[in-house]
Protein backbone atom coordinates (compact mmCIF):
# COMPACT_ATOMS: atom_id res chain seq x y z
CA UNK A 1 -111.86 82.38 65.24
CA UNK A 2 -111.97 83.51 61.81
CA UNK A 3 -107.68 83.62 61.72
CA UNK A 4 -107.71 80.52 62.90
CA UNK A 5 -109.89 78.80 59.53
CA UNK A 6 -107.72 80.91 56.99
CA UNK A 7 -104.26 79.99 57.96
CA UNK A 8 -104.84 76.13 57.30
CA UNK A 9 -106.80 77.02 53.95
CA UNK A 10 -103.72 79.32 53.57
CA UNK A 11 -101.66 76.53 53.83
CA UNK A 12 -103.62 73.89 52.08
CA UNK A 13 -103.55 76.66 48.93
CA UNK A 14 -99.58 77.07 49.12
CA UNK A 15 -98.98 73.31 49.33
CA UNK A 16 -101.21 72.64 46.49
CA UNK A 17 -99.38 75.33 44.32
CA UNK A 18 -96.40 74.24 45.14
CA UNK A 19 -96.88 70.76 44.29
CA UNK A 20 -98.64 71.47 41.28
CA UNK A 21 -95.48 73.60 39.52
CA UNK A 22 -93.83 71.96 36.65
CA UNK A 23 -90.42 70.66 37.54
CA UNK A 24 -87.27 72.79 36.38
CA UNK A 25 -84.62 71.32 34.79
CA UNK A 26 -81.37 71.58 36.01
CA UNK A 27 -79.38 69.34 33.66
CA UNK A 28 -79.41 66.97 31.10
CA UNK A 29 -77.87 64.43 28.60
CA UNK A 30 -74.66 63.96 31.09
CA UNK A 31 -73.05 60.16 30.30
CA UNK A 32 -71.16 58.34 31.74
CA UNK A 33 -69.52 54.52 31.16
CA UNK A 34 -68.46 52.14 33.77
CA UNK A 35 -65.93 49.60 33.11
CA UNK A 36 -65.50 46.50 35.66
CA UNK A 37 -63.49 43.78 34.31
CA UNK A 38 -64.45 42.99 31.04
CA UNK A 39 -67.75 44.77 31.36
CA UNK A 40 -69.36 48.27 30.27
CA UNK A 41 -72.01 49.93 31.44
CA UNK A 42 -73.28 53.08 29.77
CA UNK A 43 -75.28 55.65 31.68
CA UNK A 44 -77.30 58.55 30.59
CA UNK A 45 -79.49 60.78 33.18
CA UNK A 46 -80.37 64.54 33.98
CA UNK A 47 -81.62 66.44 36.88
CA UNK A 48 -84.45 68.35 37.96
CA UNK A 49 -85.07 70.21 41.16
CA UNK A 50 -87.60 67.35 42.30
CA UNK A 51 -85.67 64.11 40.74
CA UNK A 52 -82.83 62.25 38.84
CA UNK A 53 -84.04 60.66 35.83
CA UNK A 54 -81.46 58.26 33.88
CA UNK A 55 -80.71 54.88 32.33
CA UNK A 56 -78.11 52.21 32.76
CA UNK A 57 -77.25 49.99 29.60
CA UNK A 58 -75.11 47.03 30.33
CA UNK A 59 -73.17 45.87 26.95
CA UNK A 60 -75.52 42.69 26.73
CA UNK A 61 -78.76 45.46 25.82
CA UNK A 62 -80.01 45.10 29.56
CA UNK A 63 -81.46 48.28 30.38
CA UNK A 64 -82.12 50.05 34.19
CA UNK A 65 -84.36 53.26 33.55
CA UNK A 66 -84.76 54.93 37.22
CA UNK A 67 -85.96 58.10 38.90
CA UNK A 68 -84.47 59.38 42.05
CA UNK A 69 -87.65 61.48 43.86
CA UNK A 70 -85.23 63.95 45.79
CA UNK A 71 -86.04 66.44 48.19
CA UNK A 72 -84.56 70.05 48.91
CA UNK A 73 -82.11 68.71 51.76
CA UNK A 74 -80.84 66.19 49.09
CA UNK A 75 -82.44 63.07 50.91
CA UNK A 76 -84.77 60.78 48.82
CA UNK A 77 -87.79 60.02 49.09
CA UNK A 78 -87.83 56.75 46.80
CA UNK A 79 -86.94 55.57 43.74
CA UNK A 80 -88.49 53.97 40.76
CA UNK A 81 -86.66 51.28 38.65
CA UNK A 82 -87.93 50.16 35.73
CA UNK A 83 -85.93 46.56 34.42
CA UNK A 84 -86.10 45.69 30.65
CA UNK A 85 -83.77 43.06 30.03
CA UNK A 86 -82.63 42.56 26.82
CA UNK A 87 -83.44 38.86 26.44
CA UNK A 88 -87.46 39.72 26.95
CA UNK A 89 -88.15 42.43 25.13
CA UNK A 90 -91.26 41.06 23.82
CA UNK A 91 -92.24 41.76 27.85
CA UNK A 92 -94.23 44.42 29.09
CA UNK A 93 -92.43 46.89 31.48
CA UNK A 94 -91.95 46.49 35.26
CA UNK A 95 -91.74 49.52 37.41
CA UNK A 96 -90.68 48.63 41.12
CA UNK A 97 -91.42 51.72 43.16
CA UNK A 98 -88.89 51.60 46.48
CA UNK A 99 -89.42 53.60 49.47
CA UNK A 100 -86.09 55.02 51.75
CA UNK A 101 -86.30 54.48 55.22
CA UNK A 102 -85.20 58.03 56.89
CA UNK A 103 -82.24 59.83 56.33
CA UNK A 104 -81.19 56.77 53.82
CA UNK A 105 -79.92 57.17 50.24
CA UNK A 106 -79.93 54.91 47.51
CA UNK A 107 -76.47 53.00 45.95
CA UNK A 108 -77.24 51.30 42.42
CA UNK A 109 -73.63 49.77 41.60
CA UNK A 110 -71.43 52.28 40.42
CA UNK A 111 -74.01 54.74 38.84
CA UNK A 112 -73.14 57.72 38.80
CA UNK A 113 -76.14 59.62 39.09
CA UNK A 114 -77.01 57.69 42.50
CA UNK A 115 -72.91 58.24 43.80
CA UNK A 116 -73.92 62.23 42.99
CA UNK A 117 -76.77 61.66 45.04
CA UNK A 118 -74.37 60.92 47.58
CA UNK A 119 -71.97 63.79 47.63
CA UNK A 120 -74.51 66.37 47.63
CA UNK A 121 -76.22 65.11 50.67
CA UNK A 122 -72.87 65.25 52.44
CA UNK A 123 -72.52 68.76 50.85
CA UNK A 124 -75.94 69.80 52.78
CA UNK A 125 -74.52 67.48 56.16
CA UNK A 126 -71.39 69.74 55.74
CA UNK A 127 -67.84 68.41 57.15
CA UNK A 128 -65.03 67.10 55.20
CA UNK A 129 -65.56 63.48 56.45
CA UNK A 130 -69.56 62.57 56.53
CA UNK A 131 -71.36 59.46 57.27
CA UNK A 132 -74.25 58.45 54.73
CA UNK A 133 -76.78 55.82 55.91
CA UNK A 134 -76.93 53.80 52.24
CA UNK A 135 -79.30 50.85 51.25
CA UNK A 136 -77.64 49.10 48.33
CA UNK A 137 -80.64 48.61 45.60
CA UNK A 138 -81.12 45.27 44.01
CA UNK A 139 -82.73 41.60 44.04
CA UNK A 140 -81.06 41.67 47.84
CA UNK A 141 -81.32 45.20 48.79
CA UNK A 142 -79.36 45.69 51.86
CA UNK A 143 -78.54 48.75 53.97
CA UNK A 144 -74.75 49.88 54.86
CA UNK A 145 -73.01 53.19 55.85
CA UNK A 146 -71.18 55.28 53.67
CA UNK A 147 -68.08 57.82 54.67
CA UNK A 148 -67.52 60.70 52.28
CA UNK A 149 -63.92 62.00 53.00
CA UNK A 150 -62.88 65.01 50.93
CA UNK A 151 -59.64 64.59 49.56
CA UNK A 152 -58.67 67.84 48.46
CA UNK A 153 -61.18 70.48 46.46
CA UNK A 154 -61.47 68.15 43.67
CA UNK A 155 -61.61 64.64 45.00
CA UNK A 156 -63.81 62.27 47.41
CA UNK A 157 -63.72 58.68 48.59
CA UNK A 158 -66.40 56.96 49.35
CA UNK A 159 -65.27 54.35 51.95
CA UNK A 160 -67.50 51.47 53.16
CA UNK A 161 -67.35 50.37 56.85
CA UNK A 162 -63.95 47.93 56.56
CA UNK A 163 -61.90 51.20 56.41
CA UNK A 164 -59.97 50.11 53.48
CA UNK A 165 -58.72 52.90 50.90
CA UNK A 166 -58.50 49.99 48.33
CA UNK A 167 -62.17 49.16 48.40
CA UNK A 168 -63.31 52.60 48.60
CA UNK A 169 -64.54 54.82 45.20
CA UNK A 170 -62.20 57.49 44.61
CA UNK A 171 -63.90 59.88 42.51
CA UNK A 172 -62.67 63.11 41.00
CA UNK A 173 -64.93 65.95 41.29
CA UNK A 174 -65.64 69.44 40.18
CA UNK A 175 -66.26 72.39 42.08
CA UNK A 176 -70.23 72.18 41.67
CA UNK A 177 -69.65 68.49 42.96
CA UNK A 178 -70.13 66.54 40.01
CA UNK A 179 -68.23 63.44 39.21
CA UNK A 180 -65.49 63.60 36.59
CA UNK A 181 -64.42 60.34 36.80
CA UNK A 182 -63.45 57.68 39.27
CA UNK A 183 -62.24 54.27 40.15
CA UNK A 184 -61.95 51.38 42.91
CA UNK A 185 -58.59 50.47 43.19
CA UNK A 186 -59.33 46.79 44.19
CA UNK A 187 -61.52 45.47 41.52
CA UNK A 188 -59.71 48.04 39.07
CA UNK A 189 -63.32 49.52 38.14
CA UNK A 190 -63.29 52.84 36.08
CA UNK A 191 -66.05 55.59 36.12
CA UNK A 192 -65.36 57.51 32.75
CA UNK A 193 -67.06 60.51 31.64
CA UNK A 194 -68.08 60.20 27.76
CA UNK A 195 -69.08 64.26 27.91
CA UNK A 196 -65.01 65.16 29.19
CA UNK A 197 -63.73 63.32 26.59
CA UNK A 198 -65.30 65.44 23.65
C-alpha cells in the first residue's frame, strides 16, 4: 500500500523538476532572407531544446515574432505569433496562441525556422521519402501534407500533394540538417543565408 502512494508522488516530483529547468540553448542569431518577386523578407531566430524563437521582417517594417513550443520527437505542440505591423505601431501587441492538432507541424511561408521544423521531424520519422501532416499558418490557416524526399546527403524537397518538382522547395542542407539555402523553381523564390555569406 505504501509503494503504491510513493510512485505517483515520485512521479508528480520528477515532472515538476523537469518542467521547472531552465531551457538550454542550442543556437542562436542564425538569419536568413527570403526573396519572392520583388519582395524580402528577413528572418532572425534561435533554438532551444523546448522551442524556436524568431522574427520575420518583411521590407515594408511588418514584423512576425513567433515561438515554436517543440517537443523531444520534434512535433509541436503550438505556436505563438505575435503581429506588429508596421503601419500601427502606436498599437499594443497581439499574441495569437495556436494549438497543432496531432502529429501536425506548422508552415509559415517560406520561414526557415518553421521548414527546419520540418526536416527534423522527418529525421526522427526516418526514411528518405516522409510524409508530414502540415497546417499552413495564417488569416486562413489550412492543413495539407508535406513529402520530404532526400535528394542526396545535402539536399531535400519538400513537395506538396500535386507531385510537381517545380512547385516543390528545394533546399540545400547540411549534415546536422540545417538549411543552407533554397528555392522554388516556379515562383523563382530564393531562401538565402545572410550567416554563409560572411
Amino acid at each position: 500500500m505504501r509503494a503504491a502512494l510513493v510512485y505517483p508522488a515520485l512521479t508528480l516530483a520528477l515532472l515538476a523538476s523537469a518542467c521547472g529547468a531552465p531551457e538550454k540553448q542550442l543556437e542562436s542569431g542564425r538569419r536568413y532572407l527570403s526573396i519572392a518577386y520583388t519582395d524580402t523578407t528577413f528572418e532572425s531566430f534561435g533554438r532551444t531544446d523546448r522551442s524556436v524563437t524568431g522574427v520575420l521582417v518583411s521590407q515594408l517594417g511588418d514584423s512576425v515574432r513567433f515561438r515554436i513550443r517543440t517537443r523531444p520527437d520534434a512535433l509541436v505542440s503550438g505556436v505563438d505569433i505575435t503581429l506588429h505591423p508596421a503601419s500601427n505601431r502606436d498599437e499594443g501587441l497581439r499574441t495569437t496562441r495556436v494549438g497543432m492538432p496531432k502529429g501536425t507541424l506548422p508552415v509559415m511561408a517560406t520561414s526557415v525556422a518553421f521548414l527546419e521544423q520540418l526536416l527534423r521531424r522527418a529525421r526522427v520519422v526516418g526514411g528518405d521519402s516522409v510524409s508530414l501532416p502540415v497546417m499552413v499558418l495564417g488569416a486562413q490557416a489550412s492543413l495539407d501534407v508535406l513529402t520530404m524526399i532526400s535528394n542526396g546527403s545535402d539536399s531535400v524537397l519538400l513537395m506538396g500533394t500535386d507531385g510537381k518538382v517545380a512547385n516543390a522547395v528545394h533546399l540545400a542542407v547540411d549534415k546536422q540538417g540545417r538549411i543552407l539555402g533554397g528555392v522554388i523553381p516556379i515562383s523563382r523564390t530564393k531562401i538565402l543565408s545572410v550567416d554563409a555569406s560572411r
